[in-house]
N, C-alpha and C. Protein backbone atom coordinates (compact mmCIF):
# COMPACT_ATOMS: atom_id res chain seq x y z
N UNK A 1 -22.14 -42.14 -32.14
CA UNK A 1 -20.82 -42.40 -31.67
C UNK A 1 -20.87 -43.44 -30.54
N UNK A 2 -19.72 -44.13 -30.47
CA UNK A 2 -19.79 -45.29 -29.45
C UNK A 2 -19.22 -44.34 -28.13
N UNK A 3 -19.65 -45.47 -27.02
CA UNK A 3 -18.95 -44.65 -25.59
C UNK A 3 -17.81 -44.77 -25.95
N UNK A 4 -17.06 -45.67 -26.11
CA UNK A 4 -15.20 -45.78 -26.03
C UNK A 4 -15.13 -44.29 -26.65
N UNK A 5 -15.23 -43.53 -27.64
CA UNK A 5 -14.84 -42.64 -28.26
C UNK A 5 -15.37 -40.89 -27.13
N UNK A 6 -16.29 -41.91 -26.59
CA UNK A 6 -16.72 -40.30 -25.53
C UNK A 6 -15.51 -40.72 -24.50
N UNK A 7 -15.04 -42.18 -24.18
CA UNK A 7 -14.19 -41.61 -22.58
C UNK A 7 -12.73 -41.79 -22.96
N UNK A 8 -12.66 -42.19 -24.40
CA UNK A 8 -10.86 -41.71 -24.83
C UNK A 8 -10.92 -40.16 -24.96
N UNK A 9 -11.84 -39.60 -25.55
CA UNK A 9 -11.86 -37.99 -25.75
C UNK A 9 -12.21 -37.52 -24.58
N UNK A 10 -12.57 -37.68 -23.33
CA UNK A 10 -12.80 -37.33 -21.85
C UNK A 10 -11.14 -37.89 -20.96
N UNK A 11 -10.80 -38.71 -21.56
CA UNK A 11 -9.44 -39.42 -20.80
C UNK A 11 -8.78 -38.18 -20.97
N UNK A 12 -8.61 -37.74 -22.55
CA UNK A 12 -7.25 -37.04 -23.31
C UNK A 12 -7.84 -35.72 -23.06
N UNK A 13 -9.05 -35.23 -22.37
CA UNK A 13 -8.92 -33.81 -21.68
C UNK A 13 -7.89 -33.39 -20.63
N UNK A 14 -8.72 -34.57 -19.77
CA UNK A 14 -8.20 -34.81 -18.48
C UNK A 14 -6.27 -35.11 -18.55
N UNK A 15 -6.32 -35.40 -19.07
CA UNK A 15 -4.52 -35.45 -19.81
C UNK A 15 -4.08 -33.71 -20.27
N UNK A 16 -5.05 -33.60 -20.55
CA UNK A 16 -4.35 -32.33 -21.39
C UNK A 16 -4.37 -30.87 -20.33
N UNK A 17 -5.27 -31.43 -19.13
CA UNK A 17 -5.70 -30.61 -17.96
C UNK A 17 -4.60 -30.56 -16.83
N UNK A 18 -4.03 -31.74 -16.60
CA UNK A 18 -3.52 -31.85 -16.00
C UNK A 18 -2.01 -31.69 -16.57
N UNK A 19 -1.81 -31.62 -17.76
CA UNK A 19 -0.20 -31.47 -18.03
C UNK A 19 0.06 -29.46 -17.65
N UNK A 20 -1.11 -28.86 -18.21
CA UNK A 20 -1.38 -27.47 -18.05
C UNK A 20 -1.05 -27.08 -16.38
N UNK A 21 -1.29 -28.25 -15.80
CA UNK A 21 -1.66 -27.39 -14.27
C UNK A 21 -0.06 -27.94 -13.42
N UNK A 22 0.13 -28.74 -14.13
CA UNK A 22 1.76 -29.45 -13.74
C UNK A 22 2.66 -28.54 -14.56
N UNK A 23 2.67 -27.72 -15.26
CA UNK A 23 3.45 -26.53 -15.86
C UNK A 23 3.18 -25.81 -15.37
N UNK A 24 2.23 -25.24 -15.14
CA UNK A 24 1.74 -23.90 -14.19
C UNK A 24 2.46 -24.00 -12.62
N UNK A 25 2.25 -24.99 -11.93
CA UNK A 25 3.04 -25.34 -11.23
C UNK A 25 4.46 -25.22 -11.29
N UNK A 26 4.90 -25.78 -12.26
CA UNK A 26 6.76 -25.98 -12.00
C UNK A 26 7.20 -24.23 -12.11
N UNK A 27 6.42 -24.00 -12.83
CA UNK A 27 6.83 -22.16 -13.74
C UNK A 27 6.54 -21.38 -12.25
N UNK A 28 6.09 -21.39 -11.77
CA UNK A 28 4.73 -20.74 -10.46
C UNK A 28 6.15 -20.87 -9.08
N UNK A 29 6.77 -22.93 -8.97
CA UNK A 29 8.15 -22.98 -7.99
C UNK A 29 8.94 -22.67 -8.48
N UNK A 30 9.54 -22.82 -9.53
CA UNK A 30 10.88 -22.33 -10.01
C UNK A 30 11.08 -21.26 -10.64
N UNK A 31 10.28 -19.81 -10.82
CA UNK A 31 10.27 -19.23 -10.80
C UNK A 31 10.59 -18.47 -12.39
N UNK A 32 9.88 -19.35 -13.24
CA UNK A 32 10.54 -19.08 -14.69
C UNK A 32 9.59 -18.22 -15.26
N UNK A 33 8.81 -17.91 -14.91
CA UNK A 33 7.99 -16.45 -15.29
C UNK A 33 8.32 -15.26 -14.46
N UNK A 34 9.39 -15.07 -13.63
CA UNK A 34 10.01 -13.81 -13.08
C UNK A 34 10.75 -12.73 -14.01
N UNK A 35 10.30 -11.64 -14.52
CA UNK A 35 10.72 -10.46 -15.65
C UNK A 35 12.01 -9.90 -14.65
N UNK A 36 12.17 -10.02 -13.23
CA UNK A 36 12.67 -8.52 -12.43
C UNK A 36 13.94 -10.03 -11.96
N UNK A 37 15.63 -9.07 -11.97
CA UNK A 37 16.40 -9.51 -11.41
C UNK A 37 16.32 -9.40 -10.08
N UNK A 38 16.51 -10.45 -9.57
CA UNK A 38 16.62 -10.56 -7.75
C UNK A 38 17.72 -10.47 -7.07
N UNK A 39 18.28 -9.56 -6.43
CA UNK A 39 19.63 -9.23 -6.05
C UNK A 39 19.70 -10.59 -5.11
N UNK A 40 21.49 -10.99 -4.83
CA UNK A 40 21.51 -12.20 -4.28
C UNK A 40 21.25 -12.04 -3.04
N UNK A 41 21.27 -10.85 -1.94
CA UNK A 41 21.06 -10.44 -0.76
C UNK A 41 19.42 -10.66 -0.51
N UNK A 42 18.45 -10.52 -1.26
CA UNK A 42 17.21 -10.82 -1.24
C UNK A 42 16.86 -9.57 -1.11
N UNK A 43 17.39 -8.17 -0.98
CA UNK A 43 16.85 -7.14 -0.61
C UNK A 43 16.26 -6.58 -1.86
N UNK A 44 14.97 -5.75 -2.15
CA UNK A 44 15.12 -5.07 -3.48
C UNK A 44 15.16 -3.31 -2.86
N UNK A 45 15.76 -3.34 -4.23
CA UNK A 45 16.13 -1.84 -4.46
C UNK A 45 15.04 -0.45 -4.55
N UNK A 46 13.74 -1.15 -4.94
CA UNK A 46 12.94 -0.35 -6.00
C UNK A 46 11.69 -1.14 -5.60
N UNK A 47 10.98 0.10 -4.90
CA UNK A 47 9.28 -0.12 -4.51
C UNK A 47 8.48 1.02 -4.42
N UNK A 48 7.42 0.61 -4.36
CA UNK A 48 5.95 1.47 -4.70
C UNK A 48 5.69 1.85 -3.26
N UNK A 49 5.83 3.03 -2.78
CA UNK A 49 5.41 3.13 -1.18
C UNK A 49 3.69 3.36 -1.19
N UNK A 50 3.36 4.38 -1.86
CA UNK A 50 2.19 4.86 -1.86
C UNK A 50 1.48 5.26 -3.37
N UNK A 51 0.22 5.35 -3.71
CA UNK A 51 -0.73 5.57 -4.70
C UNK A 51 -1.56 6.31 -4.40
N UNK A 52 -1.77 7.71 -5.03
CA UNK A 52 -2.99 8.83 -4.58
C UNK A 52 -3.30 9.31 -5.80
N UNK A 53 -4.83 8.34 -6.18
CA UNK A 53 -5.79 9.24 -7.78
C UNK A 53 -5.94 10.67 -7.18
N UNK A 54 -5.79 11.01 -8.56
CA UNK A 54 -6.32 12.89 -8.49
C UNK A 54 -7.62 12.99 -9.21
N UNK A 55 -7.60 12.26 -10.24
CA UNK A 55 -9.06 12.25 -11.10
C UNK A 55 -9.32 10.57 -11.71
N UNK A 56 -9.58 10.65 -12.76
CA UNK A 56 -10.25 9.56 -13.05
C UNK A 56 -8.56 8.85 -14.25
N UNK A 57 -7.97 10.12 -14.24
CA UNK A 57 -7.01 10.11 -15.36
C UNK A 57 -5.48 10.50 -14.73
N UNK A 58 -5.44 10.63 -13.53
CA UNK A 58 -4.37 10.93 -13.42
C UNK A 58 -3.84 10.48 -11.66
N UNK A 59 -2.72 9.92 -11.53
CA UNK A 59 -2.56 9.98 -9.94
C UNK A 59 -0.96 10.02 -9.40
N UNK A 60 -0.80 10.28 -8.29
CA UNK A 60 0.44 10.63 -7.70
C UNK A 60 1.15 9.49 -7.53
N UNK A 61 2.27 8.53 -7.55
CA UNK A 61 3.16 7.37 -6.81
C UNK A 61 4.18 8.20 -6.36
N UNK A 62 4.12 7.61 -4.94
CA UNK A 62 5.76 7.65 -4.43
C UNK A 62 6.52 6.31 -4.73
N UNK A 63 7.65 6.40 -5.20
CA UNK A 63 8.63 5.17 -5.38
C UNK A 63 9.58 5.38 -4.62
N UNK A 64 10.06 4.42 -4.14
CA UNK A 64 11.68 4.78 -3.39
C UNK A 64 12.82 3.56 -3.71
N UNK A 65 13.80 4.32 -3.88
CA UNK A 65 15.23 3.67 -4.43
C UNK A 65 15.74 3.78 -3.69
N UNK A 66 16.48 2.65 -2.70
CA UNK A 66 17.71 2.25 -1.55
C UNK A 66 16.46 3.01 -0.78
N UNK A 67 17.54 4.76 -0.31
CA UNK A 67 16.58 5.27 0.85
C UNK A 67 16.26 6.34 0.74
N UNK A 68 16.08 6.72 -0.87
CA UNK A 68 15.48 7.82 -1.40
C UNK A 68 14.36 7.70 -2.18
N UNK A 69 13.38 8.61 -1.73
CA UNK A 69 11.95 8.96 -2.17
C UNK A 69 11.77 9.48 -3.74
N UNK A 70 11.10 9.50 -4.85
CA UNK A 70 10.87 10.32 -5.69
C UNK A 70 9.29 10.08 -5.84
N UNK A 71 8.57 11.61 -6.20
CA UNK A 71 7.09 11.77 -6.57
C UNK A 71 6.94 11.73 -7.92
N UNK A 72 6.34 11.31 -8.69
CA UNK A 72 5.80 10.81 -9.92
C UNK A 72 4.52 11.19 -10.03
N UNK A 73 3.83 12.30 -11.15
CA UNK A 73 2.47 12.40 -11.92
C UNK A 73 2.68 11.30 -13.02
N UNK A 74 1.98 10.33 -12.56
CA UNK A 74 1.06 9.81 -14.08
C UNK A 74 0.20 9.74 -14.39
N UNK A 75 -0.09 10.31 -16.27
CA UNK A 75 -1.28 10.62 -16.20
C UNK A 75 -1.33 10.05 -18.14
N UNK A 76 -1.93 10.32 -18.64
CA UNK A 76 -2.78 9.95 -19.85
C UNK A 76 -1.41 9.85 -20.77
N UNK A 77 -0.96 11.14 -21.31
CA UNK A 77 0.10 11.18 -21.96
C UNK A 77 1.03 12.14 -21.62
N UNK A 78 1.75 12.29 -20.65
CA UNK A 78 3.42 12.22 -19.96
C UNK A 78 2.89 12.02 -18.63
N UNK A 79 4.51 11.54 -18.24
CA UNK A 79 4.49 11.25 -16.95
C UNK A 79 5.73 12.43 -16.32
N UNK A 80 5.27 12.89 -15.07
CA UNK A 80 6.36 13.90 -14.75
C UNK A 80 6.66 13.84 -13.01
N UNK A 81 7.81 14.13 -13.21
CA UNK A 81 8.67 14.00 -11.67
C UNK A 81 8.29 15.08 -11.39
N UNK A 82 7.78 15.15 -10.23
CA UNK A 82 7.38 16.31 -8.78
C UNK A 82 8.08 16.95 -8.33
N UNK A 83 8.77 15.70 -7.77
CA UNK A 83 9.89 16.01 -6.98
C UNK A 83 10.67 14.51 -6.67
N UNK A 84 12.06 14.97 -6.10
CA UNK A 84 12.97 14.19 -6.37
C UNK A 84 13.78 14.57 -5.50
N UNK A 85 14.01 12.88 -4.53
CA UNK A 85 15.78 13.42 -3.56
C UNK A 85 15.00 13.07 -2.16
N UNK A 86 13.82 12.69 -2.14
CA UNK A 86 12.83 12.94 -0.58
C UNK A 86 14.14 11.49 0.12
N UNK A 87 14.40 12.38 1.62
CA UNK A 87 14.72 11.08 2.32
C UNK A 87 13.35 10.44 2.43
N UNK A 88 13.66 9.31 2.66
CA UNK A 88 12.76 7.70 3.20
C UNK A 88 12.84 8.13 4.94
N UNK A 89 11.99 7.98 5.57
CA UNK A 89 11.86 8.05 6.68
C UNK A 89 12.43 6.55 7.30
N UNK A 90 12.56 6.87 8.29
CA UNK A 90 13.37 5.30 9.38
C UNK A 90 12.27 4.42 9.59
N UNK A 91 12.79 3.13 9.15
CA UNK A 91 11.69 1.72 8.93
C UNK A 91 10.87 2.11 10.25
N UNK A 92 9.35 2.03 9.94
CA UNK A 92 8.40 2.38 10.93
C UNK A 92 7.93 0.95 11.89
N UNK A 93 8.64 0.10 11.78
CA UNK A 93 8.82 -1.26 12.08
C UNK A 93 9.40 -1.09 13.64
N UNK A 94 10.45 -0.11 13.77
CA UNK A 94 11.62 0.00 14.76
C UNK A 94 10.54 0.39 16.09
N UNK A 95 10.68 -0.58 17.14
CA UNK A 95 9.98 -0.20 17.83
C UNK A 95 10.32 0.90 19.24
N UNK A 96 12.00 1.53 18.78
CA UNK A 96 12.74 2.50 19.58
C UNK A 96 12.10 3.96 19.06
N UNK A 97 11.64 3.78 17.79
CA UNK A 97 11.97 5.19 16.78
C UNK A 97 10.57 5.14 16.54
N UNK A 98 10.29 6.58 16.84
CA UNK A 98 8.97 7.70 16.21
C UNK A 98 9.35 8.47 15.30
N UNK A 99 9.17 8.11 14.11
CA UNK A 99 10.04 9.28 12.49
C UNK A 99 8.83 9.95 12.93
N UNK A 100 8.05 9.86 13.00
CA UNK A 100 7.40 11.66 12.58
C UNK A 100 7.43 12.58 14.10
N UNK A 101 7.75 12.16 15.52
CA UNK A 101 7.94 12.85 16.36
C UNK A 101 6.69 12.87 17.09
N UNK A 102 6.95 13.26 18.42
CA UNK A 102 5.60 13.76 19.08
C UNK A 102 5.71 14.57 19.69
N UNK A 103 4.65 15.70 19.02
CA UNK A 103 4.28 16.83 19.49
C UNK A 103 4.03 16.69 21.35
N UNK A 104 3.26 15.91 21.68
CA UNK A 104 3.14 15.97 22.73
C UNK A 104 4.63 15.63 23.78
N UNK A 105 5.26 15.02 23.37
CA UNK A 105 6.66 14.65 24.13
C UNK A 105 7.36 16.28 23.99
N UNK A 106 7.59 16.67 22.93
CA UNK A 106 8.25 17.75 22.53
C UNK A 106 7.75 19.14 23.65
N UNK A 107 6.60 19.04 24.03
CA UNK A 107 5.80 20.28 24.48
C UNK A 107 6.51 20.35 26.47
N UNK A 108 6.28 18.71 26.42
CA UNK A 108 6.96 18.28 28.11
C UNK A 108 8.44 19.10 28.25
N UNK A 109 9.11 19.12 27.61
CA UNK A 109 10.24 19.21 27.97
C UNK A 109 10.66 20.84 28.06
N UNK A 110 9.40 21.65 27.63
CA UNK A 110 9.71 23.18 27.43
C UNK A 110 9.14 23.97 29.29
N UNK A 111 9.54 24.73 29.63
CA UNK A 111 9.21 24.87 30.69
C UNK A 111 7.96 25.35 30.91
């Protein structure tokens, strides 16, 4: 084979590399591989708080909706609600508010 035929077939990789990574791109900013509606407020509704395996086959999620908790078993074949209705504790962000309390503050104030 002549070179011309090795660096037109090396050109038209490099073409074919770069159209891939300039789609991956546009899809990646504009967001055209997103499955989940995005409320217009930016807030979402529906998240994964926590994950706890029990075995190799089975584990606990907490999910929470707005500002309610639900526990979830999933496991091999069914999945089953725990429990259901848990308040969400107050954003642990707030730097006024202790949601879980302190024992030690609580003890001061008893005579």
């Amino acid at each position: 084979m002549e070179p011309d035929t090795y660096f037109r077939f090396l050109l038209a990789l490099v073409f074919v590399l770069a159209l891939i990574g300039a789609l991956t791109w546009l899809v990646r900013r504009f967001g055209g591989g997103s499955r989940m509606l995005r409320p217009r407020n930016g807030k979402r509704r529906l998240s994964g708080v926590g994950v706890a395996p029990i075995d190799g086959k089975r584990r606990l999620v907490l999910v929470r909706r707005d500002q309610t908790e639900h526990l979830v078993l999933l496991g091999t074949g069914a999945d089953v609600v725990i429990e259901t209705g848990i308040m969400a504790p107050p954003f642990s962000g707030d730097p006024g508010g202790d949601p879980g309390g302190d024992p030690a503050g609580d003890a001061k104030d008893t005579p």
